[in-house]
N, C-alpha and C. Protein backbone atom coordinates (compact mmCIF):
# COMPACT_ATOMS: atom_id res chain seq x y z
N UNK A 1 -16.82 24.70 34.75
CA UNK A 1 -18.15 24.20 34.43
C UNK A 1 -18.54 24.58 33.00
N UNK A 2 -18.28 25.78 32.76
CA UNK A 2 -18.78 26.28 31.46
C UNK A 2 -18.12 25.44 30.38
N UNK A 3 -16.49 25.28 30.67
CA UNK A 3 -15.88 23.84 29.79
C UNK A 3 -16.57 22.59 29.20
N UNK A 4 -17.21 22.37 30.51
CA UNK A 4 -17.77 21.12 30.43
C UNK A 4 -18.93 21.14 30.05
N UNK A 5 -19.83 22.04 29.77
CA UNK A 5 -20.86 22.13 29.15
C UNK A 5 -20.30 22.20 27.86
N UNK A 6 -19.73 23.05 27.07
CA UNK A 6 -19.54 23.09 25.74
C UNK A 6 -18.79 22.31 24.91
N UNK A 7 -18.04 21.67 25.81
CA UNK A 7 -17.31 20.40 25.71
C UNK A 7 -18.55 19.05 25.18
N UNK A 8 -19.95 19.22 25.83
CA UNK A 8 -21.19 18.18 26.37
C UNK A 8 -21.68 18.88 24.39
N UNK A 9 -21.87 20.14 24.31
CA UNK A 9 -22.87 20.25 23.41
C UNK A 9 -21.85 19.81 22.68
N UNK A 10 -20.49 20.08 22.47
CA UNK A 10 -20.00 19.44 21.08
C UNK A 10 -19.56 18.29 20.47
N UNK A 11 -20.27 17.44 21.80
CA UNK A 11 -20.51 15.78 21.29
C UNK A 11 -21.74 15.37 21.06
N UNK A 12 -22.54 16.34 21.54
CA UNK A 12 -23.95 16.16 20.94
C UNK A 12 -24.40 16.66 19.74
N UNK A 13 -23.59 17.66 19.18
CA UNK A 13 -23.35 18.06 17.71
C UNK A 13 -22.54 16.93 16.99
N UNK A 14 -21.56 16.46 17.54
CA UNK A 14 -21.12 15.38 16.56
C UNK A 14 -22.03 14.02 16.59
N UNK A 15 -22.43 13.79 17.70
CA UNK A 15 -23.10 12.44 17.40
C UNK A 15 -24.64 12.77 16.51
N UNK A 16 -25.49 14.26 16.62
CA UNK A 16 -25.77 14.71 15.43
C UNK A 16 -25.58 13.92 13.88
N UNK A 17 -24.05 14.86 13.53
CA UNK A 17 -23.80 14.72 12.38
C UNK A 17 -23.45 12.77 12.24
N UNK A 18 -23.21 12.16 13.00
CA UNK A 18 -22.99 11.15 12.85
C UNK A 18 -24.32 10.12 12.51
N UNK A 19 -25.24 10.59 13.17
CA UNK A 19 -26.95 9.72 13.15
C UNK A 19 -27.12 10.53 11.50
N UNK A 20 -26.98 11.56 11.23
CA UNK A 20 -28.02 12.35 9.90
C UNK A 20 -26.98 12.46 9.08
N UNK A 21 -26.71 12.11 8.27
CA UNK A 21 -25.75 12.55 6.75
C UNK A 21 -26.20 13.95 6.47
N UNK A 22 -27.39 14.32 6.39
CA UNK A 22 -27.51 16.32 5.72
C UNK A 22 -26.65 16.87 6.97
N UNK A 23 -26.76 17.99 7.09
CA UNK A 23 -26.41 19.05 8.03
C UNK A 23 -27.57 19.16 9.24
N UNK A 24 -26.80 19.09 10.25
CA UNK A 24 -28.16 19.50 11.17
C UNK A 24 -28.57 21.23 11.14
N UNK A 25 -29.05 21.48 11.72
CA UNK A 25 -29.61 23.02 12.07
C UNK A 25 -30.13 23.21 13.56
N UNK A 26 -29.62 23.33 14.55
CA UNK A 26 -30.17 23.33 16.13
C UNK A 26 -31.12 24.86 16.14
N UNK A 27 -32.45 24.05 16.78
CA UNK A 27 -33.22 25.38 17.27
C UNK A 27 -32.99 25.96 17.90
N UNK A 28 -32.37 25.20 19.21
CA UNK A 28 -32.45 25.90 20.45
C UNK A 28 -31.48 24.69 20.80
N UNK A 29 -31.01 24.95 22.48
CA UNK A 29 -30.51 24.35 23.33
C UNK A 29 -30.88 24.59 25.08
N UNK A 30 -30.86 23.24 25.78
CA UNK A 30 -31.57 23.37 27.02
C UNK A 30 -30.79 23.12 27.96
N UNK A 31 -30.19 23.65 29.22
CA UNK A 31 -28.78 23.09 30.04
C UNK A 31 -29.47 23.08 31.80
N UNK A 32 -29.29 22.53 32.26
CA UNK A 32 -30.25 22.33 33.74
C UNK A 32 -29.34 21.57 34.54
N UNK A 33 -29.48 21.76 36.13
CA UNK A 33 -28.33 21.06 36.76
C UNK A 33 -29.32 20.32 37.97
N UNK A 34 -28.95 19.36 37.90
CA UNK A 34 -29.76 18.26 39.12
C UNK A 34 -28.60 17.41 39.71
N UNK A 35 -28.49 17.99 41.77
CA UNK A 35 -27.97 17.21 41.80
C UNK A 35 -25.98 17.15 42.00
N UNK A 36 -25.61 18.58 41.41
CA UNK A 36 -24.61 18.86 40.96
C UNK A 36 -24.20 18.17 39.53
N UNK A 37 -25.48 17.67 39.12
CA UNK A 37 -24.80 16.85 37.61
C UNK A 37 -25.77 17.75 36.52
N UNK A 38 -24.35 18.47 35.43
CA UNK A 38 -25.58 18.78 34.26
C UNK A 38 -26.35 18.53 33.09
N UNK A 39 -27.07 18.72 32.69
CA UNK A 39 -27.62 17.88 31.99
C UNK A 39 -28.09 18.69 30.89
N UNK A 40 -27.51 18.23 29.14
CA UNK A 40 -27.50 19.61 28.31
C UNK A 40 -28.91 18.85 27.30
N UNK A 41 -29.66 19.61 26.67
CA UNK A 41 -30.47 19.02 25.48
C UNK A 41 -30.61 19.97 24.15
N UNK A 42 -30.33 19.36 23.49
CA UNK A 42 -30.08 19.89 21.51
C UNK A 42 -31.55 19.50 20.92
N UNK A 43 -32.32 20.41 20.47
CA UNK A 43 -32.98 20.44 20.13
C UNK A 43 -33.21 20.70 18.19
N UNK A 44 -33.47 19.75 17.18
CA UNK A 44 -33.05 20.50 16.34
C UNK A 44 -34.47 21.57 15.65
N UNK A 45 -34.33 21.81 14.71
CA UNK A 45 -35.49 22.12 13.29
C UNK A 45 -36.49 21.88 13.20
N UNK A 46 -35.87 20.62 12.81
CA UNK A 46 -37.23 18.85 12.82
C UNK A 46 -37.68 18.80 13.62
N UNK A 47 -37.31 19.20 15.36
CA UNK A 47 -37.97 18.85 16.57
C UNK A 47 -37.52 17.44 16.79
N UNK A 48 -36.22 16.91 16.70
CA UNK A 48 -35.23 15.92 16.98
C UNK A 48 -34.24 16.38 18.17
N UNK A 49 -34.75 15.59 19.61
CA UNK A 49 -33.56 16.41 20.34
C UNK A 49 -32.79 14.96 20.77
N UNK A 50 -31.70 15.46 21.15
CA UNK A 50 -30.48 14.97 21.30
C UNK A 50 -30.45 15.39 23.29
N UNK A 51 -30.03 14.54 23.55
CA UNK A 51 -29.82 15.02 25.56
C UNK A 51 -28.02 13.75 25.82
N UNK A 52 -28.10 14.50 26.87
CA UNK A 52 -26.21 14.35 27.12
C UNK A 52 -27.22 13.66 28.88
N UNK A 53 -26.59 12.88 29.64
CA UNK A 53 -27.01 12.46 30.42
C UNK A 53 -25.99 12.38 31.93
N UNK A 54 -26.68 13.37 32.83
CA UNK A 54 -25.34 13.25 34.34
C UNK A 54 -24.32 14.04 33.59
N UNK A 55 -24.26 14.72 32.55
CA UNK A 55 -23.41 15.79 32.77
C UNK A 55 -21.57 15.05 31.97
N UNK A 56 -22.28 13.64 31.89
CA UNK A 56 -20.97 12.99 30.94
C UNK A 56 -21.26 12.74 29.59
N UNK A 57 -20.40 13.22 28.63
CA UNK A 57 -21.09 13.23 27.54
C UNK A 57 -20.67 11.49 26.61
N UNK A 58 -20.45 10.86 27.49
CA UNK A 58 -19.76 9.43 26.91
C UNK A 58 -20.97 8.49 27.16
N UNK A 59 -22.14 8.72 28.40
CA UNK A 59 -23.54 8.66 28.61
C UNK A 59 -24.78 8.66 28.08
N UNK A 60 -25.48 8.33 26.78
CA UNK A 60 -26.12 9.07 26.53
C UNK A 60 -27.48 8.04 26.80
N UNK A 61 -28.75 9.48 26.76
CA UNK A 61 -30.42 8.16 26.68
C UNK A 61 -30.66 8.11 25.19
């Protein structure tokens, strides 16, 4: 599980860098499970968050 979470934030860090040309800077991060599905959210600086959806990170809202 823990795989698959950090596996989740580090496509939500790349699709990050992919939306913003500067560098991002994450404030925080939010991970919650509903369901048996988890569900991670990237929060940045700016107050721009990023969310991974059902725990697949190929998913997103």
């Amino acid at each position: 599980m823990r795989e698959a979470i950090l596996s989740t934030i580090s496509e939500l860090v790349n699709r990050a860098k992919l939306r913003h040309a500067l560098p991002t800077v994450f404030e925080c991060f939010e991970c919650s499970m509903t369901n048996g599905l988890f569900y991670v959210s990237l929060i940045t600086k700016m107050g721009i968050a990023f969310h991974s959806k059902g725990g697949l990170a190929a998913n997103w809202s």
